[in-house]
N, C-alpha and C. Protein backbone atom coordinates (compact mmCIF):
# COMPACT_ATOMS: atom_id res chain seq x y z
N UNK A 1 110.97 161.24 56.42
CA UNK A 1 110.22 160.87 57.59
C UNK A 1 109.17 159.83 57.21
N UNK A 2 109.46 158.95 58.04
CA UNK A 2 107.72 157.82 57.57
C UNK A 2 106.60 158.14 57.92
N UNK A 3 105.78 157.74 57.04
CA UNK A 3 104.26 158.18 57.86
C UNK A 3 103.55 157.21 58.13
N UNK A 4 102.75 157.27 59.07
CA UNK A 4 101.92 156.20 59.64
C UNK A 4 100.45 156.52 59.38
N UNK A 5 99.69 155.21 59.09
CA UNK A 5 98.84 155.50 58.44
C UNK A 5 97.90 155.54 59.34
N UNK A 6 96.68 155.96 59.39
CA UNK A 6 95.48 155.66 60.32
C UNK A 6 94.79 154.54 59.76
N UNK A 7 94.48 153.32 60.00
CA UNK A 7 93.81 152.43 59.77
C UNK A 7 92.12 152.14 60.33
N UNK A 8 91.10 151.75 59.30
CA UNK A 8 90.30 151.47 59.85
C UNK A 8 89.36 150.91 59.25
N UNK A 9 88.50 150.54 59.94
CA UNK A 9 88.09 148.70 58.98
C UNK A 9 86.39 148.58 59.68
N UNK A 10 85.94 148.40 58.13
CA UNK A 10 84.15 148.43 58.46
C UNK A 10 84.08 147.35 59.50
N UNK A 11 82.62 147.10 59.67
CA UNK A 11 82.24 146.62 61.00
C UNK A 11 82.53 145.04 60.56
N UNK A 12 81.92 144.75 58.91
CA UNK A 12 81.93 143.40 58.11
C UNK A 12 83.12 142.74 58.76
N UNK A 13 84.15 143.69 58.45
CA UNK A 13 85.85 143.02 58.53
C UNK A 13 85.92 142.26 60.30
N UNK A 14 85.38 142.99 61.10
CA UNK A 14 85.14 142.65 62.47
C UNK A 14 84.87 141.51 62.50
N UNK A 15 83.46 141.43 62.58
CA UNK A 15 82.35 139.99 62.46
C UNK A 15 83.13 139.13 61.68
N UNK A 16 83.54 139.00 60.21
CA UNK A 16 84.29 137.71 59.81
C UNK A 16 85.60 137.72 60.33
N UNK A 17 86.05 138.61 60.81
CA UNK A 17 87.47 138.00 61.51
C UNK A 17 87.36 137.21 62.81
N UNK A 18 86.46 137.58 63.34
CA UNK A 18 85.95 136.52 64.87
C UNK A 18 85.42 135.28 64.45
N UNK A 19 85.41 135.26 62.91
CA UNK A 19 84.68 133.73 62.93
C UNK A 19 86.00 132.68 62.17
N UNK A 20 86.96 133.66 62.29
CA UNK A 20 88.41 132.78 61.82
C UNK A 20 88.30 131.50 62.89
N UNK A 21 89.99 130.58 62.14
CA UNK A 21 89.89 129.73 63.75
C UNK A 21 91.20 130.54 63.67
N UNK A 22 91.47 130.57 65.12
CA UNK A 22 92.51 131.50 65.73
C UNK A 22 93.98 131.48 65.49
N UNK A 23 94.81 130.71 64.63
CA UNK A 23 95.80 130.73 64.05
C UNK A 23 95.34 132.05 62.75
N UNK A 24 94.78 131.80 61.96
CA UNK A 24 94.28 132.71 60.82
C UNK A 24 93.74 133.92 61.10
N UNK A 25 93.26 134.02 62.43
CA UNK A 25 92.62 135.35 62.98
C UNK A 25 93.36 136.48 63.84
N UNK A 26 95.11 135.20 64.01
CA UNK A 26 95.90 136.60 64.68
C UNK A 26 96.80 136.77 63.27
N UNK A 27 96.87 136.25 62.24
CA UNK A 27 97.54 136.47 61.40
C UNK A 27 96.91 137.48 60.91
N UNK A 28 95.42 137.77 60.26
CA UNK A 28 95.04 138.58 59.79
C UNK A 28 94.72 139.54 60.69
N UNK A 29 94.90 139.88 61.93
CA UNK A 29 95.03 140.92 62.91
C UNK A 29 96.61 141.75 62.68
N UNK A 30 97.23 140.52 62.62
CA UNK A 30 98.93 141.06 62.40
C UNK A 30 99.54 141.96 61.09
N UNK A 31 98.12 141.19 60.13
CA UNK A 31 98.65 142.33 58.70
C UNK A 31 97.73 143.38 58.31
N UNK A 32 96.51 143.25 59.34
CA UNK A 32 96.04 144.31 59.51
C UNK A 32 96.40 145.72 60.35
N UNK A 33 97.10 145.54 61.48
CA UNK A 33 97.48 146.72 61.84
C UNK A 33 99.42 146.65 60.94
N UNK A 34 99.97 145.66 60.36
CA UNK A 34 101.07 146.18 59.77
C UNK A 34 100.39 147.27 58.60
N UNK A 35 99.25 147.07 57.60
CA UNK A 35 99.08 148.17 56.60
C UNK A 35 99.24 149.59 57.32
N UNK A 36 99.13 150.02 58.67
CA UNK A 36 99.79 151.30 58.98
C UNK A 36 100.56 151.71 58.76
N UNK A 37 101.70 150.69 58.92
CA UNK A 37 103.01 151.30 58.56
C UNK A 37 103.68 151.28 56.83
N UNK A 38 102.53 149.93 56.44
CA UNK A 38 103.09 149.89 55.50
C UNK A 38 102.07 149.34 54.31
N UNK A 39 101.18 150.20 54.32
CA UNK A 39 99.89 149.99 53.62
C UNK A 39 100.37 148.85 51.62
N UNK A 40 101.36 148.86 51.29
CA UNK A 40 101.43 148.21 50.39
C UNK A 40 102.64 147.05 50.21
N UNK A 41 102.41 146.13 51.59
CA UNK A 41 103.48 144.71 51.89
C UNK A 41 103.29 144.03 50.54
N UNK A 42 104.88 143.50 50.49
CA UNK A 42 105.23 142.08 49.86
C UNK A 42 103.64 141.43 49.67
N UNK A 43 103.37 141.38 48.47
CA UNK A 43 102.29 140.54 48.25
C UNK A 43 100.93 140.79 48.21
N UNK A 44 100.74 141.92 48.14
CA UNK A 44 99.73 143.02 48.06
C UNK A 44 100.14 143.21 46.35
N UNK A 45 98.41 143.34 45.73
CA UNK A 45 98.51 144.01 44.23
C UNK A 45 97.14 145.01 44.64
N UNK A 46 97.50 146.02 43.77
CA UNK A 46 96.73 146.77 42.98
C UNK A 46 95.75 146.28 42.22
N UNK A 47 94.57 146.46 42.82
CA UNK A 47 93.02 146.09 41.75
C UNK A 47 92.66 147.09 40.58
N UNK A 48 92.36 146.57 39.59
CA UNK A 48 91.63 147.07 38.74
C UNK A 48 90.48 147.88 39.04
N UNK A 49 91.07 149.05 39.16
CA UNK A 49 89.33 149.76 39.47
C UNK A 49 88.82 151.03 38.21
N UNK A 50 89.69 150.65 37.34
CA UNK A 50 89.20 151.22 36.17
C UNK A 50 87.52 151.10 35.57
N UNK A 51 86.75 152.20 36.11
CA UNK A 51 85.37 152.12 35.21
C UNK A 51 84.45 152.03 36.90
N UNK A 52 85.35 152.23 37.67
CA UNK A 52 84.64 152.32 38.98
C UNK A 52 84.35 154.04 39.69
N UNK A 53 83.42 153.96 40.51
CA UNK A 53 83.34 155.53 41.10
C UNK A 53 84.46 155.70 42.28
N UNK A 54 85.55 156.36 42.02
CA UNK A 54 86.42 155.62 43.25
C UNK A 54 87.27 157.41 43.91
N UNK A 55 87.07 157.50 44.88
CA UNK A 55 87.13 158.70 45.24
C UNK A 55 88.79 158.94 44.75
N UNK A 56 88.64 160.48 44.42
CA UNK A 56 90.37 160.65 43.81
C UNK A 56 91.42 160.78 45.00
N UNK A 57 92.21 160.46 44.46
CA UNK A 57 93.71 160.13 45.24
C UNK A 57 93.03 158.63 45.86
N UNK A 58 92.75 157.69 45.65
CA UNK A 58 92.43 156.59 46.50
C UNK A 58 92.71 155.27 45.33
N UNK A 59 93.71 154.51 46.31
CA UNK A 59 93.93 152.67 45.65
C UNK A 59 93.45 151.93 46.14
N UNK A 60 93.09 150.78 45.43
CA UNK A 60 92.08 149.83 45.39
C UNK A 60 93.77 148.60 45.73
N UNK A 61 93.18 148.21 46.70
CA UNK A 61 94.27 147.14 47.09
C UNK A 61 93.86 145.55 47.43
N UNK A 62 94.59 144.95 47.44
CA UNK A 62 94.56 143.35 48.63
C UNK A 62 95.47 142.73 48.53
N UNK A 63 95.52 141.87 49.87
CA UNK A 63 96.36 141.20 50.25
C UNK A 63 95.87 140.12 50.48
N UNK A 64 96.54 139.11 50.27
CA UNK A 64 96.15 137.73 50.21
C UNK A 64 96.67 137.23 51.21
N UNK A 65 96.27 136.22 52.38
CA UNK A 65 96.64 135.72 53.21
C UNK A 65 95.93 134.05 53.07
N UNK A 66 96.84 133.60 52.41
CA UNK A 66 96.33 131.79 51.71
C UNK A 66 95.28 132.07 51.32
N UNK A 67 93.94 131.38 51.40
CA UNK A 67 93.15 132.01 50.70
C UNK A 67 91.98 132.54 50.77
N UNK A 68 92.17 133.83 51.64
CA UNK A 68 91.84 134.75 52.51
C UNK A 68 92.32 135.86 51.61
N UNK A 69 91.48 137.36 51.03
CA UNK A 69 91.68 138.32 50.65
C UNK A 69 91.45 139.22 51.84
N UNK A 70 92.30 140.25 51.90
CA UNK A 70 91.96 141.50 52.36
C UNK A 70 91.91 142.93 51.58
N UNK A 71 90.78 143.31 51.46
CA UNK A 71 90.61 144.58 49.89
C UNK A 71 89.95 145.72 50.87
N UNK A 72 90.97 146.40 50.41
CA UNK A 72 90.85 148.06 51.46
C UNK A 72 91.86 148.93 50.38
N UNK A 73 91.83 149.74 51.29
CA UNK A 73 91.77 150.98 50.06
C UNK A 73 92.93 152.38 50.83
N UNK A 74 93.70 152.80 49.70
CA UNK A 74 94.48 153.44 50.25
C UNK A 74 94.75 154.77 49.97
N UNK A 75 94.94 156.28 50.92
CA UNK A 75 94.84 157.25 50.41
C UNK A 75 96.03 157.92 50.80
N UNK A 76 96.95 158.35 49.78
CA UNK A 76 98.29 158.51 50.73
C UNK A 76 98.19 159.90 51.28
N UNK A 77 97.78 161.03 50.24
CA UNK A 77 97.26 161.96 50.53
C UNK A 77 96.91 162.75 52.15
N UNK A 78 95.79 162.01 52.19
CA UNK A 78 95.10 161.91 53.43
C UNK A 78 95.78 160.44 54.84
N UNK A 79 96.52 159.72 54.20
CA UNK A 79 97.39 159.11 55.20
C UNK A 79 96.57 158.03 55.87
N UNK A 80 95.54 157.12 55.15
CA UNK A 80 94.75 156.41 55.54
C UNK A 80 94.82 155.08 54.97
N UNK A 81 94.76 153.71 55.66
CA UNK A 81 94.02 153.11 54.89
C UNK A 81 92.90 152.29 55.62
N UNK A 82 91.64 151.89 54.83
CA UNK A 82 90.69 151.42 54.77
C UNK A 82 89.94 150.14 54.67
N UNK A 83 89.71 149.33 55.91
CA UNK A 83 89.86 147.52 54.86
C UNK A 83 88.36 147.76 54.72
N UNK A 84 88.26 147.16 53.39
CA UNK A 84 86.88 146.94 53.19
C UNK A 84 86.10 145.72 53.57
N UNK A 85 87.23 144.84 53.20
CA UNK A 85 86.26 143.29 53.45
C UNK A 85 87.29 141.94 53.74
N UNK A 86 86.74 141.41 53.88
CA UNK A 86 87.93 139.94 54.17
C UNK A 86 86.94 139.14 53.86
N UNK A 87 87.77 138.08 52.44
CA UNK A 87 86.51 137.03 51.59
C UNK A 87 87.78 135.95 51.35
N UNK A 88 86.78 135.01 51.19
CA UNK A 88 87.73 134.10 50.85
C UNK A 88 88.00 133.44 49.84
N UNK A 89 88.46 132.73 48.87
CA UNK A 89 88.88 133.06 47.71
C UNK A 89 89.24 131.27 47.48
N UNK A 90 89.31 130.83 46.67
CA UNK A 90 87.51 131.14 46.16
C UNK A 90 86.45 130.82 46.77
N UNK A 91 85.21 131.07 46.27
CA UNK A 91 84.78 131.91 45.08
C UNK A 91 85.16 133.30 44.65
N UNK A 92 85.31 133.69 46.05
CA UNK A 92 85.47 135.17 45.61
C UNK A 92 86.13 136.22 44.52
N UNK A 93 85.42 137.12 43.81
CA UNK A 93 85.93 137.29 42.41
C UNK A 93 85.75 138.95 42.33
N UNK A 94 85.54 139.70 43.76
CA UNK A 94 85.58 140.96 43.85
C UNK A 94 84.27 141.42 43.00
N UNK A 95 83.15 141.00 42.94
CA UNK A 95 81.97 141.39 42.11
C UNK A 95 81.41 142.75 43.04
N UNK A 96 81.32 142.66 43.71
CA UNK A 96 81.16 143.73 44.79
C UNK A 96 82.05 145.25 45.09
N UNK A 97 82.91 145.14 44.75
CA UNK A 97 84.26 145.80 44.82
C UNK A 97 83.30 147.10 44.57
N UNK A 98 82.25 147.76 43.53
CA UNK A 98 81.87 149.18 44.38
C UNK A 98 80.98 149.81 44.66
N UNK A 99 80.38 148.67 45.38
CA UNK A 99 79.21 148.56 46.49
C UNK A 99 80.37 148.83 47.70
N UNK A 100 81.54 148.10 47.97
CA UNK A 100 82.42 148.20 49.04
C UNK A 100 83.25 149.50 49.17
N UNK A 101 83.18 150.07 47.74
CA UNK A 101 84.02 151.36 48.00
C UNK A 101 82.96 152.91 47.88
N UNK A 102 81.55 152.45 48.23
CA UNK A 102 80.73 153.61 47.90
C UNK A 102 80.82 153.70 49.71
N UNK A 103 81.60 152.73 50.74
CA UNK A 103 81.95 153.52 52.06
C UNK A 103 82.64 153.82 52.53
N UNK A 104 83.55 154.34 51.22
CA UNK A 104 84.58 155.20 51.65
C UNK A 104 84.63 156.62 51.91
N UNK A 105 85.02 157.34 52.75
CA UNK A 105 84.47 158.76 52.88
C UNK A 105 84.77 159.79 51.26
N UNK A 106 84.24 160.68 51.36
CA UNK A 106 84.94 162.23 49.79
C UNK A 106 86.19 162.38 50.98
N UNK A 107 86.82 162.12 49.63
CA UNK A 107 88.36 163.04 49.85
C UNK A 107 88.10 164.33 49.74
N UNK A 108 88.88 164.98 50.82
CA UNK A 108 89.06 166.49 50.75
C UNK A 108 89.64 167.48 49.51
């Protein structure tokens, strides 16, 4: 049976997605509600979150959309995933990465 994920995305991810220009802003709408179904698409890696406080059962993800990151977080467990932020790349070098994941809820 597949499972569908519950998706849901800090307020940050909101505000910079309205300041896309609108080709880039339904794209990243489009692979934002696809991580429901399929929280780890073609082209999505796994972050390094070794040496981070990172709640258990939970992956550190992103997806790149040109050069546009999306880094959210995935709990299969609990059937969730989480966007944390949408940056753009470069500069962006994930320095933040867990300041962004100290709002993720305790896993049960």
């Amino acid at each position: 049976m597949d499972v569908t994920y519950a998706v849901f995305l800090e307020e940050d991810v909101h505000e910079d997605r309205r300041k896309l220009p609108g080709n880039v802003r339904q794209r990243v709408r489009r692979a934002i509600s696809d991580l429901g179904a399929d929280p780890r698409p073609a082209g999505s890696l796994a972050l390094d979150a070794s040496g981070l406080d990172l709640p258990a059962g939970v992956e550190v993800r992103r997806f790149r959309l040109g050069p546009w990151r999306l880094v959210y977080a995935v709990h299969d467990a609990e059937a969730w995933v989480w966007v944390l932020a949408l940056r753009h790349r470069p500069p962006y070098d994930y320095a933040d990465l867990q300041r962004l994941l100290k709002r993720l809820p305790p896993s049960e």
